[in-house]
N, C-alpha and C. Protein backbone atom coordinates (compact mmCIF):
# COMPACT_ATOMS: atom_id res chain seq x y z
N UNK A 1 7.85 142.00 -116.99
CA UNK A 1 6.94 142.19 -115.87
C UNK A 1 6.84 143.68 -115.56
N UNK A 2 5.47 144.20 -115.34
CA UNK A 2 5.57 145.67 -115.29
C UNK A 2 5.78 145.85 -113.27
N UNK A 3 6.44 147.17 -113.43
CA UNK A 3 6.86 147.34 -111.87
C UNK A 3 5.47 147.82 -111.57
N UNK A 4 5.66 147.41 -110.09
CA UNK A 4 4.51 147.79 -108.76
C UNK A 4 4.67 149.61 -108.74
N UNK A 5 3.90 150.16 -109.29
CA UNK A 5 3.17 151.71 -108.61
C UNK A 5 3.42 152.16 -107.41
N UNK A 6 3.18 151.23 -106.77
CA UNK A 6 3.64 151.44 -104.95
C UNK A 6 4.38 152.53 -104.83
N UNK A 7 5.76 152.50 -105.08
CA UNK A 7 6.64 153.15 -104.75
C UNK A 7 6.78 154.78 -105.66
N UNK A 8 6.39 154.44 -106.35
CA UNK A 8 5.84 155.97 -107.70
C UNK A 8 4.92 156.43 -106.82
N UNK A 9 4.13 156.03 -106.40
CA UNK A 9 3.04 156.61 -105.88
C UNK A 9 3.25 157.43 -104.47
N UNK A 10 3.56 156.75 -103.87
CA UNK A 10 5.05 156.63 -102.46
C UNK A 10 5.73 158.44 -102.54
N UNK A 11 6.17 158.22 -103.61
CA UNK A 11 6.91 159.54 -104.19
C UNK A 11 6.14 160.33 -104.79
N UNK A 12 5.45 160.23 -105.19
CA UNK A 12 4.52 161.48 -105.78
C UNK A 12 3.61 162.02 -104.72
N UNK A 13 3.12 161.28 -103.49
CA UNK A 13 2.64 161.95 -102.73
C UNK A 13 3.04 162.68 -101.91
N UNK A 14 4.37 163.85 -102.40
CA UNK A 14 4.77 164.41 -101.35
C UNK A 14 4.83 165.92 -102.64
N UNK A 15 4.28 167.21 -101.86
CA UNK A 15 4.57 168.19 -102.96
C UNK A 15 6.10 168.70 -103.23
N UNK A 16 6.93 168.66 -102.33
CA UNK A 16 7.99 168.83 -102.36
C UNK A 16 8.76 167.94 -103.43
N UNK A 17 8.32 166.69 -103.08
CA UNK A 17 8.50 166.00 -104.26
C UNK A 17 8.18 166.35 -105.90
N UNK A 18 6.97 166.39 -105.98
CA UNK A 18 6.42 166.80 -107.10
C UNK A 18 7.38 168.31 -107.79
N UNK A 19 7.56 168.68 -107.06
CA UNK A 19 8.14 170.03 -107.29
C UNK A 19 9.76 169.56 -108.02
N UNK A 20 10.31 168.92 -106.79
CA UNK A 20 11.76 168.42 -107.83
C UNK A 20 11.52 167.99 -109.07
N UNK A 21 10.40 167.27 -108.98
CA UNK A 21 10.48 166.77 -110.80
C UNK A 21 9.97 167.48 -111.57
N UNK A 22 9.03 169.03 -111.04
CA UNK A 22 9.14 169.89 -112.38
C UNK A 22 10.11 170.47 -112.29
N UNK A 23 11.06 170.52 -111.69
CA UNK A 23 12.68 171.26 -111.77
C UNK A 23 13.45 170.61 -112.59
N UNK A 24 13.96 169.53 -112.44
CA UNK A 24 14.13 168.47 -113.28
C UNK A 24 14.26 168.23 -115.08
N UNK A 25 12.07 168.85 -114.66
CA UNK A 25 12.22 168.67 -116.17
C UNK A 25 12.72 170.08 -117.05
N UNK A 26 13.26 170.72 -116.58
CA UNK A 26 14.00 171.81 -116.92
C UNK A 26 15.37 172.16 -117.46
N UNK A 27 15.89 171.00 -116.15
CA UNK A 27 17.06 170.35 -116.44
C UNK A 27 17.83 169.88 -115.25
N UNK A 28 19.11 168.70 -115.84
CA UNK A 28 19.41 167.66 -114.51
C UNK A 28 19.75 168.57 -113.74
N UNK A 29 20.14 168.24 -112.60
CA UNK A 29 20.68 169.26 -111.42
C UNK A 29 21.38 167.99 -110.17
N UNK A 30 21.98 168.84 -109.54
CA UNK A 30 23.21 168.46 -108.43
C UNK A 30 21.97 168.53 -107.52
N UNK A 31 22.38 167.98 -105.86
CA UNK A 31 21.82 168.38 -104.55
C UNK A 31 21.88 169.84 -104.39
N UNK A 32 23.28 170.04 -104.12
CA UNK A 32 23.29 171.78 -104.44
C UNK A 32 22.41 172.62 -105.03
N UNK A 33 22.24 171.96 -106.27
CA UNK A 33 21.24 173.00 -107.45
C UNK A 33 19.48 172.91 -106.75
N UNK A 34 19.63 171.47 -106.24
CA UNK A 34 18.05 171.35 -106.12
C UNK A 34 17.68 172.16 -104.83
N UNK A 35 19.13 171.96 -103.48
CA UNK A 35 18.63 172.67 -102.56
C UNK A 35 18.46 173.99 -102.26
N UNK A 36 19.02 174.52 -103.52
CA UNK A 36 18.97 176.24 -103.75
C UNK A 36 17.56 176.53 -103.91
N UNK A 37 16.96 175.66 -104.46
CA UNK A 37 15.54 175.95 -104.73
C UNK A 37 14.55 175.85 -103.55
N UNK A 38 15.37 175.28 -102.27
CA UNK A 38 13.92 175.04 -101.28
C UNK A 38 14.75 175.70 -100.04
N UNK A 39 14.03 175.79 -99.42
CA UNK A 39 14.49 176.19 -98.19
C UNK A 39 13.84 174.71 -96.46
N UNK A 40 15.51 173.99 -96.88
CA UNK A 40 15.57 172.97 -96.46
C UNK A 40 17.06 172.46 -96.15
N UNK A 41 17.55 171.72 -95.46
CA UNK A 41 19.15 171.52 -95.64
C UNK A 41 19.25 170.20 -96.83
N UNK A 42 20.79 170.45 -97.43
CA UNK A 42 20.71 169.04 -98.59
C UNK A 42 20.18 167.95 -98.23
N UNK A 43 20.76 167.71 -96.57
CA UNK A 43 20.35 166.02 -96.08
C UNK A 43 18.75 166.08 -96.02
N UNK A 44 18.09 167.10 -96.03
CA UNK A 44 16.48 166.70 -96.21
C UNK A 44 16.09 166.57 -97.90
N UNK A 45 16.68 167.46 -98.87
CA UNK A 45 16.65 167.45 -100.30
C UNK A 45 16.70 166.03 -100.71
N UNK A 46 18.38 165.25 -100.16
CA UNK A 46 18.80 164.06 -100.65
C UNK A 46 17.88 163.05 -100.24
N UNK A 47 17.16 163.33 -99.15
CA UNK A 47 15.98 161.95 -98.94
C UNK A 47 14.98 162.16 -99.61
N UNK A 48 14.55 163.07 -100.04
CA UNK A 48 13.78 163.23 -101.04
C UNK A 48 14.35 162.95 -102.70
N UNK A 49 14.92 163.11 -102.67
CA UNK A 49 15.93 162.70 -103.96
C UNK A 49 16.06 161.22 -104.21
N UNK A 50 15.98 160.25 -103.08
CA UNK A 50 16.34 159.05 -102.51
C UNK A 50 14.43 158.63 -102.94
N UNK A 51 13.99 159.15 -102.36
CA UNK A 51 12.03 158.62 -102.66
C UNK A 51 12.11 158.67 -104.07
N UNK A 52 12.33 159.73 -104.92
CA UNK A 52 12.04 159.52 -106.38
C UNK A 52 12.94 158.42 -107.01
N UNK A 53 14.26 158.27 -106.42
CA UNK A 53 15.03 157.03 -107.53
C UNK A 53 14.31 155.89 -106.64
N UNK A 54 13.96 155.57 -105.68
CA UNK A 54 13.16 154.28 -105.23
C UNK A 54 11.99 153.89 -106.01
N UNK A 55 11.29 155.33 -106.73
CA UNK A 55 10.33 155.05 -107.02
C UNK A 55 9.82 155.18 -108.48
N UNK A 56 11.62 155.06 -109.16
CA UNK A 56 11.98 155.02 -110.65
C UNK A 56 11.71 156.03 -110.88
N UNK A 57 11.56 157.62 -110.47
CA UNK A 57 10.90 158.32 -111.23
C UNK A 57 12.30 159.82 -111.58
N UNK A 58 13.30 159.11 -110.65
CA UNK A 58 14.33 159.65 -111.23
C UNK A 58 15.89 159.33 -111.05
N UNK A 59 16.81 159.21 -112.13
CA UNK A 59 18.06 158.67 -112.11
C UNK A 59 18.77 159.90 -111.77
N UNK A 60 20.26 158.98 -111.28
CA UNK A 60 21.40 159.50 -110.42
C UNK A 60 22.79 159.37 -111.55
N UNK A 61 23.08 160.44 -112.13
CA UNK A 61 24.48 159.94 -113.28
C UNK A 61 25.82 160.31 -111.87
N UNK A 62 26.64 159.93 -111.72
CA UNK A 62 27.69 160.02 -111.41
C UNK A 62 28.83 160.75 -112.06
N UNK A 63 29.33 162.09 -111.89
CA UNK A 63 30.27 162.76 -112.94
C UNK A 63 31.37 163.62 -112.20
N UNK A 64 32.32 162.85 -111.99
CA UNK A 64 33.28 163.44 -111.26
C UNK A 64 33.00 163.02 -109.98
N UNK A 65 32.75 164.44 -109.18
CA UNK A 65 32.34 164.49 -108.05
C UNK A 65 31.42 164.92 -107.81
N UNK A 66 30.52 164.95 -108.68
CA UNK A 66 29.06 165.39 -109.04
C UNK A 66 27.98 164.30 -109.09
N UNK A 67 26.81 163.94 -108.23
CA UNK A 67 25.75 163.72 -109.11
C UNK A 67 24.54 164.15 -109.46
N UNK A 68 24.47 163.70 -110.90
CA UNK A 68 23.42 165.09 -111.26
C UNK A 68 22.17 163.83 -111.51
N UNK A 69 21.36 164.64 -111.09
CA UNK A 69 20.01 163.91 -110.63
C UNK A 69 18.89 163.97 -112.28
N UNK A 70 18.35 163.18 -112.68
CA UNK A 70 17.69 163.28 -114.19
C UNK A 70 16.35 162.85 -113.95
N UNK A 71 15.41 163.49 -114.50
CA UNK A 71 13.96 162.70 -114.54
C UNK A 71 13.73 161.96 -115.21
N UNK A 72 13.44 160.76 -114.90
CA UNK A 72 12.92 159.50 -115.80
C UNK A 72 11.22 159.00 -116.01
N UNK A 73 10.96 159.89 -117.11
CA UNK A 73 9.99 160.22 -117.79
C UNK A 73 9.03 158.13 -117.79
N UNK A 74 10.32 157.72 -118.24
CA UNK A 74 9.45 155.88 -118.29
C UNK A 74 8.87 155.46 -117.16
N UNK A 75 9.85 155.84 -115.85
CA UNK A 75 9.22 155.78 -114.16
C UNK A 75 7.72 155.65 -113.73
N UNK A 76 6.91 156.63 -114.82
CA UNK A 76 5.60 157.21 -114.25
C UNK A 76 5.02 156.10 -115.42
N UNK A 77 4.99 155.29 -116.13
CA UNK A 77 4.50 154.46 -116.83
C UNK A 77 3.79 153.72 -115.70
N UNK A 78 4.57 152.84 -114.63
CA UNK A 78 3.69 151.89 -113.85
C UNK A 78 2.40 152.40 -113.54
N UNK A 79 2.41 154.39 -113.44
CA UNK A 79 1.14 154.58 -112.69
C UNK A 79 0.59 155.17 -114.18
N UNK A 80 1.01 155.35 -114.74
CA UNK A 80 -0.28 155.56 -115.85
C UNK A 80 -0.96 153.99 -116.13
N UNK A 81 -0.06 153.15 -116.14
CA UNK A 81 -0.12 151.87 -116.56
C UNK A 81 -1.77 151.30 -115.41
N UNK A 82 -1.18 152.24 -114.26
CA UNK A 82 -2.52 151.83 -113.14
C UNK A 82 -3.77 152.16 -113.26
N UNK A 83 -3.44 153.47 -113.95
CA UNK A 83 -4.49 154.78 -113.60
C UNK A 83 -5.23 154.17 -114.80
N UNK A 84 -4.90 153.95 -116.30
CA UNK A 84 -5.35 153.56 -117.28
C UNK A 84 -6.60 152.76 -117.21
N UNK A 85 -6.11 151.58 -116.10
CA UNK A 85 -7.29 150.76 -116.05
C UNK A 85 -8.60 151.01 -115.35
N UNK A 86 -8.38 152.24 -114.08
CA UNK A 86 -9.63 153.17 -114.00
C UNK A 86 -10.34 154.16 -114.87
N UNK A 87 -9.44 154.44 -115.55
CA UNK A 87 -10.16 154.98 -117.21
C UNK A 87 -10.97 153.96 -117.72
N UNK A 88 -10.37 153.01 -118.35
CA UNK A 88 -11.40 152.11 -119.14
C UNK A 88 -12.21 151.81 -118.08
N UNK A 89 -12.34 151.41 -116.88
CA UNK A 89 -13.00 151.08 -115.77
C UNK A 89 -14.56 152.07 -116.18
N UNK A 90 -14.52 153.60 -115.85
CA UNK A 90 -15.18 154.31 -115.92
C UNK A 90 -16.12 154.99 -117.14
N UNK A 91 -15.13 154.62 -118.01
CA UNK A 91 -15.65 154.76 -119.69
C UNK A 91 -16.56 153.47 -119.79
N UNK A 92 -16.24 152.46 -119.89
CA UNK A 92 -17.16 151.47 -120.08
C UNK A 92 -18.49 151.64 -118.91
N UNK A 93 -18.57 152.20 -118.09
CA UNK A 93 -19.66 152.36 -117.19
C UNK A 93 -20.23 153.94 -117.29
N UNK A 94 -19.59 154.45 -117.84
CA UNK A 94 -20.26 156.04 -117.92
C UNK A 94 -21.00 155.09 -119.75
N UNK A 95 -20.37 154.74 -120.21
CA UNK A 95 -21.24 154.13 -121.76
C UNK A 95 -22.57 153.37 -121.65
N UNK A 96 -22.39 152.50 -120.82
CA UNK A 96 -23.35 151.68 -119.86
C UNK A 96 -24.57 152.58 -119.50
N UNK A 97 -24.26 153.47 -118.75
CA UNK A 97 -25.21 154.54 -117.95
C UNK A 97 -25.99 155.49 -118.90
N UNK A 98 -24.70 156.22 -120.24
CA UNK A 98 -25.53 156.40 -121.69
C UNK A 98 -26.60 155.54 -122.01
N UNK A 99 -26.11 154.29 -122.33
CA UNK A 99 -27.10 153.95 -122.74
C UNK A 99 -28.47 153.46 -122.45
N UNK A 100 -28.36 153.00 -120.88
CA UNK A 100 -29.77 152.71 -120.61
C UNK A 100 -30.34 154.39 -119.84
N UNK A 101 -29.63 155.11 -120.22
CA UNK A 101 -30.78 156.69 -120.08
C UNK A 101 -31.52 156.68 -121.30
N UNK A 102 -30.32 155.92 -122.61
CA UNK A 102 -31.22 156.73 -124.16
C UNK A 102 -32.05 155.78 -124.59
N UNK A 103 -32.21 154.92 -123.61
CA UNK A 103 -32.89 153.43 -123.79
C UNK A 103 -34.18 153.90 -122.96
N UNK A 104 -33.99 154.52 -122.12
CA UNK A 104 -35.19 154.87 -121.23
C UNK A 104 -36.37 156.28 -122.20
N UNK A 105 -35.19 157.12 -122.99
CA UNK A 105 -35.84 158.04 -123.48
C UNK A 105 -36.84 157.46 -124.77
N UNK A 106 -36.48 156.36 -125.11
CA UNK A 106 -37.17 155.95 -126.03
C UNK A 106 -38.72 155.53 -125.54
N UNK A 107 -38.44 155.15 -124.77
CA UNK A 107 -40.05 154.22 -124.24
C UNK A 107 -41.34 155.69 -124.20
C-alpha cells in the first residue's frame, strides 16, 4: 500500500524544513550539527526534525549518545507518486489541446 503524501507534504511546506534536507543531503548530522546551521534553539531544530521523520522524509540512527539524523531519499516517493498523476493529468490534455488546434489548422 503506498503511504498518504499528507504528511511529506506537511513537512515540506516549511523552508526551514526544506533547508535541513539539503543539509542532510551533504551528510547525516546530530541536532547539534543541524542547529549550528540556523539560528534557532535545538528544541525548535528537534521539532522540525520530528516533521520530517513523521513525514518519512528522514531517519533517526541511534549511536551511542548520538542521533544522527539521515535523509530518506524513498520518503519523497509518496509525493512524486502524487505529483506524477498531475503530470499525466496535464500531458494528456495539453495533447488533446495539440491536437484539435492542428485539427483546426487544417480546415
Amino acid at each position: 500500500m503506498t503511504q498518504s503524501p499528507h504528511l511529506a507534504f506537511r513537512a515540506l511546506a516549511d523552508p526551514t524544513r526544506r533547508e535541513i534536507m539539503r543539509l542532510l543531503t551533504e551528510q547525516d548530522m546530530t541536532i547539534a550539527q543541524v542547529s549550528d546551521q540556523f539560528d534557532m534553539t535545538r528544541a525548535a531544530v528537534k521539532k522540525h526534525l520530528t516533521m520530517l521523520s513523521d513525514g518519512g522524509l528522514i531517519t533517526t540512527e541511534v549511536r551511542g549518545r548520538e542521533r544522527l539524523n539521515r535523509l530518506n531519499p524513498a520518503g519523497l516517493a509518496p509525493v512524486f507518486d502524487w505529483l506524477s498523476f498531475f503530470d499525466r493529468f496535464w500531458d494528456a490534455r495539453l495533447n488533446d489541446l495539440k491536437t484539435a488546434i492542428e485539427g483546426e489548422s487544417d480546415d
